[in-house]
Protein backbone atom coordinates (compact mmCIF):
# COMPACT_ATOMS: atom_id res chain seq x y z
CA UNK A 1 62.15 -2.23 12.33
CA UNK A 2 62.47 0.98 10.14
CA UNK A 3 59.30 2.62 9.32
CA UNK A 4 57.69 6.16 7.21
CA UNK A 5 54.73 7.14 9.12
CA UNK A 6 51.66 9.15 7.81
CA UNK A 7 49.67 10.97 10.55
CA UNK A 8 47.07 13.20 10.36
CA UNK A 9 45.83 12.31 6.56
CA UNK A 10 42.18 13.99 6.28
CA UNK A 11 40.41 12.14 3.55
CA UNK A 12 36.55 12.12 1.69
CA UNK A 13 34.89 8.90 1.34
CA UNK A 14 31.43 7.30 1.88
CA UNK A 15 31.20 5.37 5.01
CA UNK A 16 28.86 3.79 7.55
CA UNK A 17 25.98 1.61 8.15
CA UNK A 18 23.47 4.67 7.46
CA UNK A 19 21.79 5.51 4.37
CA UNK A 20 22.61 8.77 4.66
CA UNK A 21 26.37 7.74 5.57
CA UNK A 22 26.56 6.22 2.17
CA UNK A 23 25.26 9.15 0.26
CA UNK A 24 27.34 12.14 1.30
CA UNK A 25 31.70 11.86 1.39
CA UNK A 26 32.45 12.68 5.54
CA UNK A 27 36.17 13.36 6.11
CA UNK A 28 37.96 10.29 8.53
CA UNK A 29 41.56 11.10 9.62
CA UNK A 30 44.09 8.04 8.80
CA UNK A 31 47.29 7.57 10.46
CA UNK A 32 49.80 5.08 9.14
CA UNK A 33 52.65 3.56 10.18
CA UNK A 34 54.68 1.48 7.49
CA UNK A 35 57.03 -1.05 7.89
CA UNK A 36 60.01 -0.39 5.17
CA UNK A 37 60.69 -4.09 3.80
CA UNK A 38 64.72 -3.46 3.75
CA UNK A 39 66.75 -0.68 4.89
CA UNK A 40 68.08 0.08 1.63
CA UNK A 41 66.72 3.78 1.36
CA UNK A 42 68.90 4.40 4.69
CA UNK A 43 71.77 3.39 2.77
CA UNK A 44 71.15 4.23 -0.76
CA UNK A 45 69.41 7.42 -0.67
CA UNK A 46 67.19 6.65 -3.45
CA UNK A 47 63.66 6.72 -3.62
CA UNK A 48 63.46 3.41 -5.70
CA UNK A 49 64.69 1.52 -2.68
CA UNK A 50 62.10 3.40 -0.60
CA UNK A 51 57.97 3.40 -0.18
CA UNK A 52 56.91 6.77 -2.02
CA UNK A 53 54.91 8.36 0.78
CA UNK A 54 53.32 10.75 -1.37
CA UNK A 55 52.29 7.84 -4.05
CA UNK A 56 51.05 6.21 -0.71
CA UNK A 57 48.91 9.23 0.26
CA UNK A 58 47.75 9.62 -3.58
CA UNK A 59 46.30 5.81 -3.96
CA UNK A 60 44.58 6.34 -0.56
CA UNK A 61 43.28 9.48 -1.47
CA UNK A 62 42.23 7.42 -4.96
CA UNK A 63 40.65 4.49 -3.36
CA UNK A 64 38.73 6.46 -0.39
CA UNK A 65 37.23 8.29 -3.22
CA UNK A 66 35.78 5.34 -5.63
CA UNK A 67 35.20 2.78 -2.82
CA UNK A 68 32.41 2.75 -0.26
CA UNK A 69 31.94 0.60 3.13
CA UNK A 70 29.49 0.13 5.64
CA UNK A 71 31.80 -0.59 8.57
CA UNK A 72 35.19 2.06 9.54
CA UNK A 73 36.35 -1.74 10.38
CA UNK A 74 36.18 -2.62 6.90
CA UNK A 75 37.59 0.03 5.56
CA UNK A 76 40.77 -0.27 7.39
CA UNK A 77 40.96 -3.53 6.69
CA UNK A 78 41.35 -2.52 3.04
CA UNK A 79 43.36 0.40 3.13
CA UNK A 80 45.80 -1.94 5.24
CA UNK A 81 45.47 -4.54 1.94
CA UNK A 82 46.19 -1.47 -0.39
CA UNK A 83 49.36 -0.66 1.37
CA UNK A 84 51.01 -3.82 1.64
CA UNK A 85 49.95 -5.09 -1.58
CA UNK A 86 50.86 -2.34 -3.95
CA UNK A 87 53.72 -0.92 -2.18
CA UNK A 88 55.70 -3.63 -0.70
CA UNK A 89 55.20 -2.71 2.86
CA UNK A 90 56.71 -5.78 5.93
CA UNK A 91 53.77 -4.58 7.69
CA UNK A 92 51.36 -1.44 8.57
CA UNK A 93 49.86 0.11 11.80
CA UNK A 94 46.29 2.04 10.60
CA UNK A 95 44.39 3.96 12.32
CA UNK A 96 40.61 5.70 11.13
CA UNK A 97 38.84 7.70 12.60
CA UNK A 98 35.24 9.40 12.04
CA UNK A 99 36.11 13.14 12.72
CA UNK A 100 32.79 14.41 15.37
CA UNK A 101 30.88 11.69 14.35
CA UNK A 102 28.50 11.90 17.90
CA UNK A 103 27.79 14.76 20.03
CA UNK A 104 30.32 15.68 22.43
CA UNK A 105 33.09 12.84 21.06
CA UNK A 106 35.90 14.28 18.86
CA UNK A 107 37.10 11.13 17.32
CA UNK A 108 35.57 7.14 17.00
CA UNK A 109 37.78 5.05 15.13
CA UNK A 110 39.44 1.53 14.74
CA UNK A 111 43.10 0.74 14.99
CA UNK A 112 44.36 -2.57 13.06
CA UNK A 113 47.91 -3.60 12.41
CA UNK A 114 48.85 -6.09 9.40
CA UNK A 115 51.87 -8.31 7.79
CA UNK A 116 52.71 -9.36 5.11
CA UNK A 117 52.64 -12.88 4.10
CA UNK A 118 50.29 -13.78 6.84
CA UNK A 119 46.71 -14.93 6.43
CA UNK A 120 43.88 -11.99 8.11
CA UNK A 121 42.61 -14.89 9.93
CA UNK A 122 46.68 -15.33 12.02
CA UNK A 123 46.80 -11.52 12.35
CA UNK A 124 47.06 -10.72 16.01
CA UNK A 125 43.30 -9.05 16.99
């Protein structure tokens, strides 16, 4: 499987099951890993045959902004939607993470990986 990846992505958006959570944008950290759905760009060389990586990065960047959740799970779950629906991807590896979100722990996050084509309720836990 060929894939882009896109690690370390610091983003602003409103999440969490707190009412102040949902008032002020916190910065998460995403990490991606996409799943190219052929291998023309390998042989090509042309972006057309290829997933934009910095389109991918803008519409995340978009949608973080505008859209709220109350659960990091949730928001994965949609950012994993967002990548294989508008750019094509065979699959995605996501990870989130809240960035200090409790004393003493750096990170607290969820990891999810998606396919295309098959239903949320097949994907592997």
């Amino acid at each position: 499987m060929n894939t882009i990846f896109i690690h370390d992505l610091r983003i602003e958006t409103k999440v969490g099951v707190y009412a102040w959570e949902r008032q002020l944008a916190q910065t998460v950290r995403v990490d991606l890993d996409i799943a190219l759905p052929s291998s023309r760009p390998f042989e090509t060389g042309e972006l057309a045959d290829a997933i934009d990586y910095a389109a991918v990065v803008a519409r995340i960047r978009e949608f973080a902004g505008t859209h709220g959740h109350r659960l990091l799970e949730r928001f994965a779950e949609a950012l994993a939607a967002l990548v294989l629906d508008e750019f094509g991807a065979q699959a995605v590896k996501l990870r989130v993470a809240k960035l200090g979100a409790l004393p003493g722990v750096r990170e607290i996050g969820v990891a999810i990986e998606r396919e295309a084509g098959v239903p949320r309720a097949m994907q592997t836990p």
